[in-house]
PDB file of N, CA and C in Angstrom:
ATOM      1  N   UNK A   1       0.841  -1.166   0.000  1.00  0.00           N
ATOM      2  CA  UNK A   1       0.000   0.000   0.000  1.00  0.00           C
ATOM      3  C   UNK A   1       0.899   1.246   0.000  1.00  0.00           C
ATOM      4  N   UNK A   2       0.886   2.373  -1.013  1.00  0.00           N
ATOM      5  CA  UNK A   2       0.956   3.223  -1.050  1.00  0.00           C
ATOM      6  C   UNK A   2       0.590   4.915  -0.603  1.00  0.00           C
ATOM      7  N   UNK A   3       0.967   5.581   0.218  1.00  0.00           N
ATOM      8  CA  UNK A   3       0.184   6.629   0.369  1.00  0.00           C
ATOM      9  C   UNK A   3       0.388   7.985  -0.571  1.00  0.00           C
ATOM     10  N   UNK A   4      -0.544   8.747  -0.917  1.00  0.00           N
ATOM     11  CA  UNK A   4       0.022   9.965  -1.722  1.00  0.00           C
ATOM     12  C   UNK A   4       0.810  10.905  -1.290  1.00  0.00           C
ATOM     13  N   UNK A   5       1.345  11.832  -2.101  1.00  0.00           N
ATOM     14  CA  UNK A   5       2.147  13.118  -1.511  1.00  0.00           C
ATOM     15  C   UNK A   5       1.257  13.606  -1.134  1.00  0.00           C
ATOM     16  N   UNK A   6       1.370  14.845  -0.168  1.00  0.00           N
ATOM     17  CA  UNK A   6       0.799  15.670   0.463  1.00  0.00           C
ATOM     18  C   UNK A   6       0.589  16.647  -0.608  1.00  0.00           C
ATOM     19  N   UNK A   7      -0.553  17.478  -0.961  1.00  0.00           N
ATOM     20  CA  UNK A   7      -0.532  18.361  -2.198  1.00  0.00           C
ATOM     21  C   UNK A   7       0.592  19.953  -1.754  1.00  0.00           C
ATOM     22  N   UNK A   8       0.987  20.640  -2.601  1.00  0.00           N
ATOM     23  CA  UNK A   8       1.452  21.891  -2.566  1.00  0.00           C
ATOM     24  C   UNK A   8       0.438  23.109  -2.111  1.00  0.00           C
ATOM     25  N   UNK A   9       0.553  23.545  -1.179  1.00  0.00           N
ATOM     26  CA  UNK A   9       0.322  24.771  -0.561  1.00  0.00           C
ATOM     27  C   UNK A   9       1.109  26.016  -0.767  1.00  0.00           C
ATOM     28  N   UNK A  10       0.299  26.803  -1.896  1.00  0.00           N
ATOM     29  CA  UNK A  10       0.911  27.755  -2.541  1.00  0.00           C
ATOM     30  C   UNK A  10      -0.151  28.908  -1.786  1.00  0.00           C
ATOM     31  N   UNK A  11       1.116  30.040  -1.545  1.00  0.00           N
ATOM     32  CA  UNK A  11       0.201  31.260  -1.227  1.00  0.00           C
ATOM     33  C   UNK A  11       0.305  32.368  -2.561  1.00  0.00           C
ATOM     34  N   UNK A  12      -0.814  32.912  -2.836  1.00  0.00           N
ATOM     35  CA  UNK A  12      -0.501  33.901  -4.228  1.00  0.00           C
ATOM     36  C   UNK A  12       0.464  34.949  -3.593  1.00  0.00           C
ATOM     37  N   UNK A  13       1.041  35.748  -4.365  1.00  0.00           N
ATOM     38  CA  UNK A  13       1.841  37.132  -4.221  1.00  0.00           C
ATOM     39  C   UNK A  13       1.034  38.047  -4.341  1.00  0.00           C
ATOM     40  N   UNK A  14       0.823  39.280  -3.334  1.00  0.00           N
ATOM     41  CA  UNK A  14       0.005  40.464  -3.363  1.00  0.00           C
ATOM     42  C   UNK A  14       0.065  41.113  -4.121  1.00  0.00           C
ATOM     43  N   UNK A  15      -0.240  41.956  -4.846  1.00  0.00           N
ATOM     44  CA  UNK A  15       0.112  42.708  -5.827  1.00  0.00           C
ATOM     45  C   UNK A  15      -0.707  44.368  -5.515  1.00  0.00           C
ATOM     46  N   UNK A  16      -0.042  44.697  -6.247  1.00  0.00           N
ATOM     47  CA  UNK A  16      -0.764  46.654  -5.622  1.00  0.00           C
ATOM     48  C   UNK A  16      -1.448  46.904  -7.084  1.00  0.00           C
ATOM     49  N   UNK A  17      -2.393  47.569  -7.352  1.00  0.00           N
ATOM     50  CA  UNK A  17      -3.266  47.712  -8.691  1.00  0.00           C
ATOM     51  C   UNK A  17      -2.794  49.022  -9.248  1.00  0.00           C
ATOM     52  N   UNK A  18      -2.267  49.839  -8.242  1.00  0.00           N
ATOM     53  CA  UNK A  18      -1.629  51.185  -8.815  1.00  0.00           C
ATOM     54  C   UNK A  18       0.256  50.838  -9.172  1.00  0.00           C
ATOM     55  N   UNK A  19       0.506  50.012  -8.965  1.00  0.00           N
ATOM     56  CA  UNK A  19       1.819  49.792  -9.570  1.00  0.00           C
ATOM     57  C   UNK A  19       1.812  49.093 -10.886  1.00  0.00           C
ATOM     58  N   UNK A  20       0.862  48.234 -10.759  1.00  0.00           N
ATOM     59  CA  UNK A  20       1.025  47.946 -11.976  1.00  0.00           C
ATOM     60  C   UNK A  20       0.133  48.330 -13.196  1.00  0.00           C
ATOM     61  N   UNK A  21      -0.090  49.582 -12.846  1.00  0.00           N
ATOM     62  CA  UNK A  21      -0.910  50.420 -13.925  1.00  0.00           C
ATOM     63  C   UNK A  21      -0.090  51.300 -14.386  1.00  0.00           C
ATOM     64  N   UNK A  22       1.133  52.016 -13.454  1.00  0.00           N
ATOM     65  CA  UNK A  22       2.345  52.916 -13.793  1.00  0.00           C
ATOM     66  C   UNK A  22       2.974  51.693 -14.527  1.00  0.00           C
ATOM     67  N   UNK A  23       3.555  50.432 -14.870  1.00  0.00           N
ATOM     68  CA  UNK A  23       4.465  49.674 -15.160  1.00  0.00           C
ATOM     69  C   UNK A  23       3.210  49.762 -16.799  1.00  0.00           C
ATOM     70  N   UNK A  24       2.348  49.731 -16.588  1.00  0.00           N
ATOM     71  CA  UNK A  24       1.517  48.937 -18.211  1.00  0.00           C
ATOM     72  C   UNK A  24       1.795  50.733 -18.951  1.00  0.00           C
ATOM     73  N   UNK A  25       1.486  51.527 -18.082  1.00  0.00           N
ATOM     74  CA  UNK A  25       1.680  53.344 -18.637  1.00  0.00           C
ATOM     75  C   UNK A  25       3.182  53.205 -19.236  1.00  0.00           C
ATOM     76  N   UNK A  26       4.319  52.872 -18.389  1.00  0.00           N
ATOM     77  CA  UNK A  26       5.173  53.298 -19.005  1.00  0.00           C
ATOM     78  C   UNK A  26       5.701  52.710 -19.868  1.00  0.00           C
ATOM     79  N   UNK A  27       5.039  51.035 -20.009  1.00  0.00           N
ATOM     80  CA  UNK A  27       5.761  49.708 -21.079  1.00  0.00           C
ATOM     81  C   UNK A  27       5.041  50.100 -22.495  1.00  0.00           C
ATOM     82  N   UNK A  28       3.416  50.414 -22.295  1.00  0.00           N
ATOM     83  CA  UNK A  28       3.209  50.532 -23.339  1.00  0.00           C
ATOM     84  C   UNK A  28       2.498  51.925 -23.967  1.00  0.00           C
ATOM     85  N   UNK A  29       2.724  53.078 -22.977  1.00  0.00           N
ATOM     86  CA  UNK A  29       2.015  54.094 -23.376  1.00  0.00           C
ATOM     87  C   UNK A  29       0.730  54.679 -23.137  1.00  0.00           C
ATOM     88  N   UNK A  30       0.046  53.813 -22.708  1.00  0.00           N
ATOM     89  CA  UNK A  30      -1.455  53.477 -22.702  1.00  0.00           C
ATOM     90  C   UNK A  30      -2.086  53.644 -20.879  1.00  0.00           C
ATOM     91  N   UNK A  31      -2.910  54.450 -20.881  1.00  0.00           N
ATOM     92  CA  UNK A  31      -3.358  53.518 -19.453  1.00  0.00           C
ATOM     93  C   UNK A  31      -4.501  52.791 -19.241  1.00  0.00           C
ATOM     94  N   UNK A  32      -4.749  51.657 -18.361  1.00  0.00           N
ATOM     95  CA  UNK A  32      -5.426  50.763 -18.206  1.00  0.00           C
ATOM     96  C   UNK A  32      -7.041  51.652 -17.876  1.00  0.00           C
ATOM     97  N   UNK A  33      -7.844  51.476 -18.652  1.00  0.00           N
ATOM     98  CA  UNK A  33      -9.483  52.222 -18.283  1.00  0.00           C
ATOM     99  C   UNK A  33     -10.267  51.183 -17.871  1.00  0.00           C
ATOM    100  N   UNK A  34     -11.008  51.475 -16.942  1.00  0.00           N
ATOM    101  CA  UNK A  34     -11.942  50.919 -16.177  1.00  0.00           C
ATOM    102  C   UNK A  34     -13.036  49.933 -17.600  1.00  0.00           C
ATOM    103  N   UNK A  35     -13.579  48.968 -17.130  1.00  0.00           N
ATOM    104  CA  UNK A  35     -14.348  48.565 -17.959  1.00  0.00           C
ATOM    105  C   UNK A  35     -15.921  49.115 -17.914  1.00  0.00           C
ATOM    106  N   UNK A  36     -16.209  49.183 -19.177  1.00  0.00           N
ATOM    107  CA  UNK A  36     -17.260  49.822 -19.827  1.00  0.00           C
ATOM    108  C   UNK A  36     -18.247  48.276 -19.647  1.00  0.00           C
ATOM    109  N   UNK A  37     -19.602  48.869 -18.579  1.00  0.00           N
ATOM    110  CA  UNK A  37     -20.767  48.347 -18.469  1.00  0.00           C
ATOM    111  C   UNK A  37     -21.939  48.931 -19.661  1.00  0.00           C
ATOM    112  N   UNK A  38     -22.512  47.517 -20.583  1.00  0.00           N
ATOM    113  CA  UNK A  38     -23.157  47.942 -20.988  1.00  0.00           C
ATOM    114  C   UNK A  38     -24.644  47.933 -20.475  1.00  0.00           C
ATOM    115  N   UNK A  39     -24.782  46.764 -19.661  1.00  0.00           N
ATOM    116  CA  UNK A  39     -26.212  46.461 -18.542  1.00  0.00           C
ATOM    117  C   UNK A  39     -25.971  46.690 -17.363  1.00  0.00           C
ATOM    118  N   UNK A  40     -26.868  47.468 -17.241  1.00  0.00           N
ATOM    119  CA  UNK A  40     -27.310  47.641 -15.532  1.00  0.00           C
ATOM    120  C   UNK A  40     -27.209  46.690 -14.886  1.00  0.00           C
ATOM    121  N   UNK A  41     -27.508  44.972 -15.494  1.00  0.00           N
ATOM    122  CA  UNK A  41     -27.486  43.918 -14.730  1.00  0.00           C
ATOM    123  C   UNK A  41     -25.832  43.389 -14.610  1.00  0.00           C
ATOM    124  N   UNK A  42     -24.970  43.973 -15.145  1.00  0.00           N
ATOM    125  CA  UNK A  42     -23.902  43.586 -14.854  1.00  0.00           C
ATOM    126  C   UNK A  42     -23.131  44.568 -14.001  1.00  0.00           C
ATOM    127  N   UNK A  43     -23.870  45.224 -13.436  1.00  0.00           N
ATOM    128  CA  UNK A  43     -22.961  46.413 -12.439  1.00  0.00           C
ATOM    129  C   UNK A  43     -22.516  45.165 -11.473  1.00  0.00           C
ATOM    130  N   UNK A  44     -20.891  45.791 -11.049  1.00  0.00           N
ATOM    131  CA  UNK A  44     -20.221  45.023  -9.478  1.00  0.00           C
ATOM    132  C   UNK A  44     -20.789  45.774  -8.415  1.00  0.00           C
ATOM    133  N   UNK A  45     -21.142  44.964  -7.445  1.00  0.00           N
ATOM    134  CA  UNK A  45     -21.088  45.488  -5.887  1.00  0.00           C
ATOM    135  C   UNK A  45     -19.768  46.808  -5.727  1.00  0.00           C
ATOM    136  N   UNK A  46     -19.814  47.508  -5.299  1.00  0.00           N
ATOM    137  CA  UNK A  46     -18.676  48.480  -5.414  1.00  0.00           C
ATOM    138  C   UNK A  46     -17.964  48.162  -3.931  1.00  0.00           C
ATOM    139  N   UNK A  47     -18.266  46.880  -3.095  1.00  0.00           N
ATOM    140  CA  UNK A  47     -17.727  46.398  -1.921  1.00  0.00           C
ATOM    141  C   UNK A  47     -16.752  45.495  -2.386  1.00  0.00           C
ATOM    142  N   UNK A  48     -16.724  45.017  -3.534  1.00  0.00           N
ATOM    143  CA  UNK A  48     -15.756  43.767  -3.864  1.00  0.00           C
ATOM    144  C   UNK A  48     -14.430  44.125  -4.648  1.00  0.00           C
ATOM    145  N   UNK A  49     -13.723  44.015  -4.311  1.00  0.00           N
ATOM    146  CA  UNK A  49     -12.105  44.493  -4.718  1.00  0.00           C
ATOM    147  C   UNK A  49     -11.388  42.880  -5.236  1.00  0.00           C
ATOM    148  N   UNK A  50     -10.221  43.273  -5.987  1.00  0.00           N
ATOM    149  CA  UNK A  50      -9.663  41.846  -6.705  1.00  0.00           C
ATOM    150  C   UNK A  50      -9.047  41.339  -5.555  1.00  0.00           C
ATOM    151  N   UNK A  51      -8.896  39.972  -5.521  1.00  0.00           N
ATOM    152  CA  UNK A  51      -8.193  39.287  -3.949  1.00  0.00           C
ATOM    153  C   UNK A  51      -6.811  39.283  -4.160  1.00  0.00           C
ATOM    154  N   UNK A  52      -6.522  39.466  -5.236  1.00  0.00           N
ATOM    155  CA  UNK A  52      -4.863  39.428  -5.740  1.00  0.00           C
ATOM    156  C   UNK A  52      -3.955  41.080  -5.840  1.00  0.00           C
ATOM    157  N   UNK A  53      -4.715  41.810  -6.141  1.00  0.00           N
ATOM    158  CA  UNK A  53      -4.354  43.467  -6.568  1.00  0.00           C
ATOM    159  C   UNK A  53      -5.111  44.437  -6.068  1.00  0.00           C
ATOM    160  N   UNK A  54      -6.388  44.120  -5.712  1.00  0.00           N
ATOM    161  CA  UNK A  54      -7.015  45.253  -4.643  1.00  0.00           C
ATOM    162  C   UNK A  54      -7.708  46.174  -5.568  1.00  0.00           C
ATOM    163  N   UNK A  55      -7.702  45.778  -6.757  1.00  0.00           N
ATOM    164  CA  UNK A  55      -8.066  46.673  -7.730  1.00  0.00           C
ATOM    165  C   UNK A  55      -9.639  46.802  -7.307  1.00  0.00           C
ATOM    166  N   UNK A  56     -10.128  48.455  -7.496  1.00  0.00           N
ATOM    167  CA  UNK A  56     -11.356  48.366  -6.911  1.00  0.00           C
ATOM    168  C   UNK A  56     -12.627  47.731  -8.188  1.00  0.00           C
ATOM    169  N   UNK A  57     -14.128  47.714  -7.935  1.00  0.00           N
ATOM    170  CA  UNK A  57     -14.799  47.297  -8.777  1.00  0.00           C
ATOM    171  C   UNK A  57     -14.394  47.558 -10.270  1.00  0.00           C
ATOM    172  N   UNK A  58     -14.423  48.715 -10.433  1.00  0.00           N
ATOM    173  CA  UNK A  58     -14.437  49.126 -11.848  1.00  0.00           C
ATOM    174  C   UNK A  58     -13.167  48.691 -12.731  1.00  0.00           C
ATOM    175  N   UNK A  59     -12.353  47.995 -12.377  1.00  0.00           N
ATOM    176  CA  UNK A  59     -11.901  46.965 -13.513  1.00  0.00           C
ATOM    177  C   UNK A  59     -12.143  45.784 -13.663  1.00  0.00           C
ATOM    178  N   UNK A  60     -13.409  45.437 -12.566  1.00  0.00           N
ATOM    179  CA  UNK A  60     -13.749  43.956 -12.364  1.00  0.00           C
ATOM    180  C   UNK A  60     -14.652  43.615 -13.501  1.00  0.00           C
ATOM    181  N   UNK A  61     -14.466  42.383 -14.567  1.00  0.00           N
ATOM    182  CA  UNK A  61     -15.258  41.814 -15.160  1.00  0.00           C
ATOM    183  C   UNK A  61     -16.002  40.786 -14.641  1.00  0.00           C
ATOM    184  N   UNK A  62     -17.618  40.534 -14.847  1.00  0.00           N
ATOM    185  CA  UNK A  62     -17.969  39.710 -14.243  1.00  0.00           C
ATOM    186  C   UNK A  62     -18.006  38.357 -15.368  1.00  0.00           C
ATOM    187  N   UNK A  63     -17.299  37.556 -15.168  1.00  0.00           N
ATOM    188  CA  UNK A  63     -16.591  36.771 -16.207  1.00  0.00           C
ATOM    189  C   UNK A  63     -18.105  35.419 -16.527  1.00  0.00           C
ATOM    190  N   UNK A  64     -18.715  35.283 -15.746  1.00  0.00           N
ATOM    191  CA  UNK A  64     -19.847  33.967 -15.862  1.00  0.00           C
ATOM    192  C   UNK A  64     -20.788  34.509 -15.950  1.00  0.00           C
ATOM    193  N   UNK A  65     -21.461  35.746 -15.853  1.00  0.00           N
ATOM    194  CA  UNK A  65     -22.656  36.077 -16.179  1.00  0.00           C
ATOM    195  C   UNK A  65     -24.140  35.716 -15.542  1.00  0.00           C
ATOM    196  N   UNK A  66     -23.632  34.572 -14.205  1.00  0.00           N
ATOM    197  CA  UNK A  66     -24.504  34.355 -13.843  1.00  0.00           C
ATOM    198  C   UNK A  66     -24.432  34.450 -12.349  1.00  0.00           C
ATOM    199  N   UNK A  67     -26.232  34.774 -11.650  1.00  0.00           N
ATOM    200  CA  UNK A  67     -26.856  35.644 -10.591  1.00  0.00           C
ATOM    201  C   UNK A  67     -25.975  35.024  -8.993  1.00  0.00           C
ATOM    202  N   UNK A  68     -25.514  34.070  -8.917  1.00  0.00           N
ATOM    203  CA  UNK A  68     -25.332  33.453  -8.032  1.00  0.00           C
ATOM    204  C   UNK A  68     -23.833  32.477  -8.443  1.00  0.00           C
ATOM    205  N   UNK A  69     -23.187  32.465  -7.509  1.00  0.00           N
ATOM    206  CA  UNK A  69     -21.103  32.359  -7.434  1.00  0.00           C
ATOM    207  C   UNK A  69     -21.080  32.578  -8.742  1.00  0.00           C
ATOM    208  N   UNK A  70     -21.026  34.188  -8.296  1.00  0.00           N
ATOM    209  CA  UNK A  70     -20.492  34.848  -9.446  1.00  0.00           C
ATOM    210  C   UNK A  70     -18.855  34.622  -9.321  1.00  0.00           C
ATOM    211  N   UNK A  71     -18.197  34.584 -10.921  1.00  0.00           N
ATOM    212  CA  UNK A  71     -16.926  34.398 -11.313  1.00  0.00           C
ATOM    213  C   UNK A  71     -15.828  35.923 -11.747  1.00  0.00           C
ATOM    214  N   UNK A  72     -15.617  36.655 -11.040  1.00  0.00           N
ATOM    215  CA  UNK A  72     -14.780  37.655 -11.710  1.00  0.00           C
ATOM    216  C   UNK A  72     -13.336  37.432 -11.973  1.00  0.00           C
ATOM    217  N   UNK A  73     -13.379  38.438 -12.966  1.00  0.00           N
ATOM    218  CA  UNK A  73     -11.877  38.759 -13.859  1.00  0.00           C
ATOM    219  C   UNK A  73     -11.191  40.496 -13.351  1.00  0.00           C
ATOM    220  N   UNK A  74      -9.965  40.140 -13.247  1.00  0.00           N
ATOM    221  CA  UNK A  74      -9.995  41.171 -13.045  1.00  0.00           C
ATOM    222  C   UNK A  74      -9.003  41.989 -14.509  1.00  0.00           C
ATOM    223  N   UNK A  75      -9.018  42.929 -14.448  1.00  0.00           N
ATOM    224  CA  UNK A  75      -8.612  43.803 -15.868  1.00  0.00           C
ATOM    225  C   UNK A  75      -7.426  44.114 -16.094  1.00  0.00           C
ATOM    226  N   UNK A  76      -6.406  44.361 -14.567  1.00  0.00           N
ATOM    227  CA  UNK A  76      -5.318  44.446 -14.046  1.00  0.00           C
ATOM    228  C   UNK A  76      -4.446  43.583 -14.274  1.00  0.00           C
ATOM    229  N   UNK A  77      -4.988  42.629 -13.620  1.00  0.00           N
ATOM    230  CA  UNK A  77      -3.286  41.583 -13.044  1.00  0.00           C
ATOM    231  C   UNK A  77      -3.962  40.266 -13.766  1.00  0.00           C
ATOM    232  N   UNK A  78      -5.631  39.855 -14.297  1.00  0.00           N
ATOM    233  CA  UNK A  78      -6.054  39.048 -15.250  1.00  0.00           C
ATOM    234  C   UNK A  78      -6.312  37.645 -14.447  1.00  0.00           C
ATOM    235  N   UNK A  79      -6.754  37.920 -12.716  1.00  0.00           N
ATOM    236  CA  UNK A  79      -6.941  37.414 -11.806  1.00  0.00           C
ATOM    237  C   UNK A  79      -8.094  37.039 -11.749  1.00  0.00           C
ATOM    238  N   UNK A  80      -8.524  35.799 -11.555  1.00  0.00           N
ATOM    239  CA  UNK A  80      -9.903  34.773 -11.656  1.00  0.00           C
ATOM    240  C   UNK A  80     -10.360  34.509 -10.210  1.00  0.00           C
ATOM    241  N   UNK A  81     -11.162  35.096  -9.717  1.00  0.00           N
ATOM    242  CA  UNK A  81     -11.321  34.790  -8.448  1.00  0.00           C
ATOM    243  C   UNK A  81     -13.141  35.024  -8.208  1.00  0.00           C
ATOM    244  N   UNK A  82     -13.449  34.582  -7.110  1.00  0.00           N
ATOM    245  CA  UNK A  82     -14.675  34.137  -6.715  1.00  0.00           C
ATOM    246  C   UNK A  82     -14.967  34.894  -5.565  1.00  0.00           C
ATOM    247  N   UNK A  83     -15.735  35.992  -4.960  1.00  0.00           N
ATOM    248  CA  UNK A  83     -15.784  36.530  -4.048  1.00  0.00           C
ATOM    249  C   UNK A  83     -16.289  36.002  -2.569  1.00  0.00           C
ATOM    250  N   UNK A  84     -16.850  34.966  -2.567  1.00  0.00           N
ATOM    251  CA  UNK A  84     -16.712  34.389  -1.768  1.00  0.00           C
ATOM    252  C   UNK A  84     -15.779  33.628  -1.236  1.00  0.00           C
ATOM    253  N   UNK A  85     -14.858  33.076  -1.984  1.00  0.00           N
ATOM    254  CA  UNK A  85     -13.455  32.519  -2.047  1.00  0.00           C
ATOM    255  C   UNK A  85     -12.626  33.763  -1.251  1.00  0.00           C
TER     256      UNK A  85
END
């Protein structure tokens, strides 16, 4: 009998949402704009920030479209996270 490895316990790296908006300004010229809602039904809670970059709502995409564990993206750092998570 065999037992398995123990899985890897990875912690993510924090990231700041205003640094890496000066780094995308100065690499490519451009700065990062908030995403454009076209439905009212897709407005974010303006309480939910990215869990990785802190980036506030307005670069959050709501990536699944649907009413309940909702899936966001974020616009920034391109972070997949679950707000309940």
């Amino acid at each position: 009998m065999t037992v398995d490895e123990l899985p890897k316990v990875v912690t993510s790296e924090k990231l700041d949402y205003k640094l890496l908006m000066q780094e995308h300004l100065t690499k490519n010229g451009k700065a990062i704009k908030p995403v454009k809602r076209r439905n009212e039904s897709q407005t974010i809670d303006p309480a939910i920030h990215c869990s990785c970059c802190q980036a506030p709502s307005d670069y959050l995409y709501l990536n699944n479209g649907r009413a309940q564990d909702n899936q966001y993206q974020c616009k920034i750092c391109h972070n997949l996270f679950n707000y309940k998570n």
